[in-house]
C-alpha atoms as a PDB file:
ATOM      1  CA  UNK A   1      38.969 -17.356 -39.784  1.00  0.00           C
ATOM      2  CA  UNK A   2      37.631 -18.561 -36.445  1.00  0.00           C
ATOM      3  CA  UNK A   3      38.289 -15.987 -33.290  1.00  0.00           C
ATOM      4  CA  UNK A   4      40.705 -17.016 -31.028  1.00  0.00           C
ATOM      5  CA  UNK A   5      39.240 -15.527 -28.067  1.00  0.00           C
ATOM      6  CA  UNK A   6      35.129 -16.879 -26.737  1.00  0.00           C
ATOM      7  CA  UNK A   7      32.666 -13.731 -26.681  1.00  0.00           C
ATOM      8  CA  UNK A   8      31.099 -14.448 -23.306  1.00  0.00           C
ATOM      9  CA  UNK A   9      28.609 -11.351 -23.922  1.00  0.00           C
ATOM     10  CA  UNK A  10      25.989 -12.085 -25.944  1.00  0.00           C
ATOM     11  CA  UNK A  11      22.542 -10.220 -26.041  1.00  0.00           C
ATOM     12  CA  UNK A  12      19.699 -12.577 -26.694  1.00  0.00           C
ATOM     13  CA  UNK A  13      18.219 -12.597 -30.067  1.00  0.00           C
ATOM     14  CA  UNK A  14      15.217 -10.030 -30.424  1.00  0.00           C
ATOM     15  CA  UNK A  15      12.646 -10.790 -33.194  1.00  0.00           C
ATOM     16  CA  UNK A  16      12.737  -8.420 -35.867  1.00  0.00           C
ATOM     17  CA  UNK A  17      10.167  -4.878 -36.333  1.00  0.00           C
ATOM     18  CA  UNK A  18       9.140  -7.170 -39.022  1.00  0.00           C
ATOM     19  CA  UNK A  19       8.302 -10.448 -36.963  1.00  0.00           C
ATOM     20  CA  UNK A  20       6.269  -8.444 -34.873  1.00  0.00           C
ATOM     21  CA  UNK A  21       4.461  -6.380 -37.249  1.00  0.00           C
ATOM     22  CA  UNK A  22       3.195  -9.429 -38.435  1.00  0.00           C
ATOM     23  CA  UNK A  23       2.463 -11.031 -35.082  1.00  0.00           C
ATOM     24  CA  UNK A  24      -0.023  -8.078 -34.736  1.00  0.00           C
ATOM     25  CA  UNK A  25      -1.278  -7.905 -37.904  1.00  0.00           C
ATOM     26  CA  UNK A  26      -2.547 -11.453 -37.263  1.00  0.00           C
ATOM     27  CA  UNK A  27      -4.255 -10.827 -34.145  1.00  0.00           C
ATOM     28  CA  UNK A  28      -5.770  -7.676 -35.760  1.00  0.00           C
ATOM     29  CA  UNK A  29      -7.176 -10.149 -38.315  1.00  0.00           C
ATOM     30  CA  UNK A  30      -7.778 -13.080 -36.038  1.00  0.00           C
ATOM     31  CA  UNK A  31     -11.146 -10.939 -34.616  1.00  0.00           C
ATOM     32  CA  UNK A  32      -9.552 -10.256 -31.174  1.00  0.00           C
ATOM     33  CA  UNK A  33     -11.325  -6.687 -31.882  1.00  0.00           C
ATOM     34  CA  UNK A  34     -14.386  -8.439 -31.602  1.00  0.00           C
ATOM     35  CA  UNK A  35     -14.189 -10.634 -28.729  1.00  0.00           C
ATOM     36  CA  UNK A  36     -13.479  -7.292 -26.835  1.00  0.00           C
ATOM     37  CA  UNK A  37     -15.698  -5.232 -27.824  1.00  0.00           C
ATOM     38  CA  UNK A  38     -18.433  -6.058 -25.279  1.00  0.00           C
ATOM     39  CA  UNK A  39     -15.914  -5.463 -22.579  1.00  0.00           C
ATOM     40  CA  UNK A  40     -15.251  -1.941 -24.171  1.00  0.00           C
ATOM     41  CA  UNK A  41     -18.963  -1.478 -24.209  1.00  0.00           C
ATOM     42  CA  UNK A  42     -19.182  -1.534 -20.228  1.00  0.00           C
ATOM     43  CA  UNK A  43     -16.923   0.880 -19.410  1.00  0.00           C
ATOM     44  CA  UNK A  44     -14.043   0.956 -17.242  1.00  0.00           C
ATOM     45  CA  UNK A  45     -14.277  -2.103 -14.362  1.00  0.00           C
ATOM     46  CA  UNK A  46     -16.757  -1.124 -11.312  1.00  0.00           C
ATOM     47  CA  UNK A  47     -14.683   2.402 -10.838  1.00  0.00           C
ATOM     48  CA  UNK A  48     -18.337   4.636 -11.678  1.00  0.00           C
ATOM     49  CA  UNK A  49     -19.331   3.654  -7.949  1.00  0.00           C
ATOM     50  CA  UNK A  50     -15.756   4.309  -6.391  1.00  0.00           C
ATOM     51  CA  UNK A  51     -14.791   8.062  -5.356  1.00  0.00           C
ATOM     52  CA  UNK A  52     -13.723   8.956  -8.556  1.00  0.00           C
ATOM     53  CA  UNK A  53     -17.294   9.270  -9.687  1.00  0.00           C
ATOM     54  CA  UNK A  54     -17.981  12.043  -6.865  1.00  0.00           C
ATOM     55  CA  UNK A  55     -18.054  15.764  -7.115  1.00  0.00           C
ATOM     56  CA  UNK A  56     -14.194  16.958  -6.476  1.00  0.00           C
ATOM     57  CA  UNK A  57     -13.679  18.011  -2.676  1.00  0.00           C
ATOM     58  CA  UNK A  58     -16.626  15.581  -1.536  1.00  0.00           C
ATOM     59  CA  UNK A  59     -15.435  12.630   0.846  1.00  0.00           C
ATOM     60  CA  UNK A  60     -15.785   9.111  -0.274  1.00  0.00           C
ATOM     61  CA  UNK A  61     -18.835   8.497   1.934  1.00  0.00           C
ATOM     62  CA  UNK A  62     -18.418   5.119   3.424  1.00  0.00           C
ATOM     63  CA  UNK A  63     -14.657   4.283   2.318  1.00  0.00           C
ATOM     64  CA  UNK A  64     -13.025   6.182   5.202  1.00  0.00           C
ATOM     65  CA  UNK A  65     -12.100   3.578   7.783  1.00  0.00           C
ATOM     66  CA  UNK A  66     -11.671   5.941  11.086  1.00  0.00           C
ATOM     67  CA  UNK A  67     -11.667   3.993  14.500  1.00  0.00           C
ATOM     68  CA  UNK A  68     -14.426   4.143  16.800  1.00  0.00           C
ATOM     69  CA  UNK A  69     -11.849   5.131  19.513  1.00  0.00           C
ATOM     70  CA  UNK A  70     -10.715   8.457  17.636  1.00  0.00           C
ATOM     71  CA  UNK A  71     -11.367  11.341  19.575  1.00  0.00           C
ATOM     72  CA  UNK A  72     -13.258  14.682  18.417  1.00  0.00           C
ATOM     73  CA  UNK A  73     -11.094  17.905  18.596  1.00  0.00           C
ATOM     74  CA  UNK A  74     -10.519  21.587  16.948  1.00  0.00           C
ATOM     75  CA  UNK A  75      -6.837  20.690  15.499  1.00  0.00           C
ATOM     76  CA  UNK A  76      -4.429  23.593  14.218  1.00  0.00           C
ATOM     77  CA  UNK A  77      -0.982  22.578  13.400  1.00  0.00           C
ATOM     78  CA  UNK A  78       2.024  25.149  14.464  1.00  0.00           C
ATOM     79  CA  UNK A  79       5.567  24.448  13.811  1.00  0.00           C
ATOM     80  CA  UNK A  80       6.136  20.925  12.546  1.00  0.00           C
ATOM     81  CA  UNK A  81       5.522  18.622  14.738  1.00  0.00           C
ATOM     82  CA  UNK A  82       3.979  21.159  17.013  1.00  0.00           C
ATOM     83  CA  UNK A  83       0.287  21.251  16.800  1.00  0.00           C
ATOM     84  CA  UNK A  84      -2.985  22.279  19.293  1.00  0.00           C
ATOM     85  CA  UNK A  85      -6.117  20.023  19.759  1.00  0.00           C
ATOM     86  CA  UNK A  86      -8.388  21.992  21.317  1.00  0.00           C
ATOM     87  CA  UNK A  87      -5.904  24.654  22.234  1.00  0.00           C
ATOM     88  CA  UNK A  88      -4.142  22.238  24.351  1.00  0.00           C
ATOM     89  CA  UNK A  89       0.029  21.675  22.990  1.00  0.00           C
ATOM     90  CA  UNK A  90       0.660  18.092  21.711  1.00  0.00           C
ATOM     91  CA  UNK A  91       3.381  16.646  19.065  1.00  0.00           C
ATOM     92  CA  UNK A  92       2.745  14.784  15.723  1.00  0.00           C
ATOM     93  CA  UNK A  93       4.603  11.758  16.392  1.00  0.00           C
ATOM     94  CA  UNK A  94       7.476   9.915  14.028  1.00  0.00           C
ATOM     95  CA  UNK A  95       5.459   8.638  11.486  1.00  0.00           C
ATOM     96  CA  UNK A  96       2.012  10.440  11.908  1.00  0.00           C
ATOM     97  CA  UNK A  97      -0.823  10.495   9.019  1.00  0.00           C
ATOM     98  CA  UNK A  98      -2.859  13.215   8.432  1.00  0.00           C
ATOM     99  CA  UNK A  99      -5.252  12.622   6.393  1.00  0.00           C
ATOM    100  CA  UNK A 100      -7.666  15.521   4.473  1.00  0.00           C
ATOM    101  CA  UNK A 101     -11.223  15.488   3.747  1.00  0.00           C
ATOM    102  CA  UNK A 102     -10.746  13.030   0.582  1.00  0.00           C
ATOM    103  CA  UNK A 103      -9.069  10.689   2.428  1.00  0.00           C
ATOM    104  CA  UNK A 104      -6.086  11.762   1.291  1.00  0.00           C
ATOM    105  CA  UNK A 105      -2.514  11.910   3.095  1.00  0.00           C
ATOM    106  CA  UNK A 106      -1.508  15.907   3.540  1.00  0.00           C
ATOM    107  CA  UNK A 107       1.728  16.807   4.626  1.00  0.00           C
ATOM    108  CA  UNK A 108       1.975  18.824   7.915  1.00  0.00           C
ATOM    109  CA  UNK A 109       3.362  21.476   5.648  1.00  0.00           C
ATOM    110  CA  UNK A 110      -0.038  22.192   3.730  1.00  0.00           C
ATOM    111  CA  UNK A 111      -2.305  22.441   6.327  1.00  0.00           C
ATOM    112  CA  UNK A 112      -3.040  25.651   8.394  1.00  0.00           C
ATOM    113  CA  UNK A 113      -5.666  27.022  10.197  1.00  0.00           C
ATOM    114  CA  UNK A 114      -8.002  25.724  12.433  1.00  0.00           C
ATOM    115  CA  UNK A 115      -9.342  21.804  11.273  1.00  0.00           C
ATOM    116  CA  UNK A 116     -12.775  19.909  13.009  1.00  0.00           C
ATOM    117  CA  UNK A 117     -10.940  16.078  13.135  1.00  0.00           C
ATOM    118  CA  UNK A 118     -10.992  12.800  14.921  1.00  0.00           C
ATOM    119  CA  UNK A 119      -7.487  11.804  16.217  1.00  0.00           C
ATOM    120  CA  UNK A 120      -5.785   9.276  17.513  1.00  0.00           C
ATOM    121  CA  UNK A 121      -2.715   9.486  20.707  1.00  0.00           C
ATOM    122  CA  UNK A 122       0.384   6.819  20.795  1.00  0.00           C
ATOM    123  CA  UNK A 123       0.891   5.394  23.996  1.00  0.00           C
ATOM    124  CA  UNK A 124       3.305   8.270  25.234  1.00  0.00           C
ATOM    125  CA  UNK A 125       0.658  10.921  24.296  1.00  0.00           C
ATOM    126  CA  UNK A 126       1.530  11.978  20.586  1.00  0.00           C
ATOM    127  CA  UNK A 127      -0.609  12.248  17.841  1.00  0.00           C
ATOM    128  CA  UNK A 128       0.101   9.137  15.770  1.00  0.00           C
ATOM    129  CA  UNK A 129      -3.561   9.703  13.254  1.00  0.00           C
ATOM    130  CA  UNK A 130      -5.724  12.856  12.673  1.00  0.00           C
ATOM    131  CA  UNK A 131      -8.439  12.797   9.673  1.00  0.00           C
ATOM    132  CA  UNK A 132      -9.624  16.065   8.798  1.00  0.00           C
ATOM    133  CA  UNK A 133     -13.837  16.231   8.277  1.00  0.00           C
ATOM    134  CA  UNK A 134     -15.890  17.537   5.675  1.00  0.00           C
ATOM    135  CA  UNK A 135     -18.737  19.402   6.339  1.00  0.00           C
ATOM    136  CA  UNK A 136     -21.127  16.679   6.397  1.00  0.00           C
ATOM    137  CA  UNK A 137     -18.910  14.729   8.512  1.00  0.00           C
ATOM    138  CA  UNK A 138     -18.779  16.565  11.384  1.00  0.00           C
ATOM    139  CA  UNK A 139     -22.054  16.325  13.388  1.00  0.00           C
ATOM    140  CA  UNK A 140     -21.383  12.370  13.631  1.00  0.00           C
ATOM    141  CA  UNK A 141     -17.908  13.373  14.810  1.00  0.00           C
ATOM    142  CA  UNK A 142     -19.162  15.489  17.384  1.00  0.00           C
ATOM    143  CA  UNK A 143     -20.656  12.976  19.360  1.00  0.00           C
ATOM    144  CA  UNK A 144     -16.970  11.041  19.690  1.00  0.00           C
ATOM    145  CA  UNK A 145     -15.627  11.475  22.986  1.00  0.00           C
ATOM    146  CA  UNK A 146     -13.534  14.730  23.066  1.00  0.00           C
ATOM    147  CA  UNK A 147      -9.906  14.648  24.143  1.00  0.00           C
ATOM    148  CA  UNK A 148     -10.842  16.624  27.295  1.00  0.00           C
END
């Protein structure tokens, strides 16, 4: 007996567990192993040179792209968006980056204490960037204008 009503659902056909055991048996057997196996041999694509080969904690020497017109100050954040630069009151602004020592974004939330970073102020005076240094960044920093 034919239905009397059209099925307007239908899922698309799927090929079988079987169909695709098959499918990959025959690459298996084709010698795709082979033609990758020199790529295997090199290791994982150009990341041994990238930050990940570095000692944890260290900054990516080189990778951090801070503007020549950031400014050098002591910054200590307060009550979000509260902060001090220099022991002078400013205000993270709507939208403001920190960024740690890895290059990393930190949320105002996990940092406290006293920082050595390079900011950047919005037009109306808030701190819009602020990239905390490592150790060996700081020297270099130090002869950045100050926000004085």
């Amino acid at each position: 007996m034919k239905r009397s009503t059209p099925v307007l659902h239908r899922r698309p056909a799927l090929p079988r567990r079987s169909a695709l055991i098959r499918i990959a048996a025959l690459a298996l057997s084709s010698g795709l192993p082979a033609l990758m196996q020199p790529a295997l041999a090199q290791g994982p694509p150009a990341l041994a040179q990238g930050p990940s080969a570095q000692a944890p904690g260290t900054p990516a020497q080189g990778l951090r792209q801070i503007p020549a017109d950031a400014r050098y100050g002591e910054f200590e954040i307060l009550a979000y968006p509260e902060a001090t630069i220099d022991g002078k009151a400013v205000r993270l602004a709507a939208g403001a980056q920190i960024r740690d020592a890895r290059n990393m974004i930190a949320l105002p939330s996990t940092v406290s204490g006293r920082h050595p970073a390079l900011y950047r102020l919005d037009p109306s005076g808030q701190l819009s960037r602020v990239w905390l240094l490592a150790p060996g960044e700081i020297e270099a920093a130090r002869a950045r204008p100050t926000g004085n």
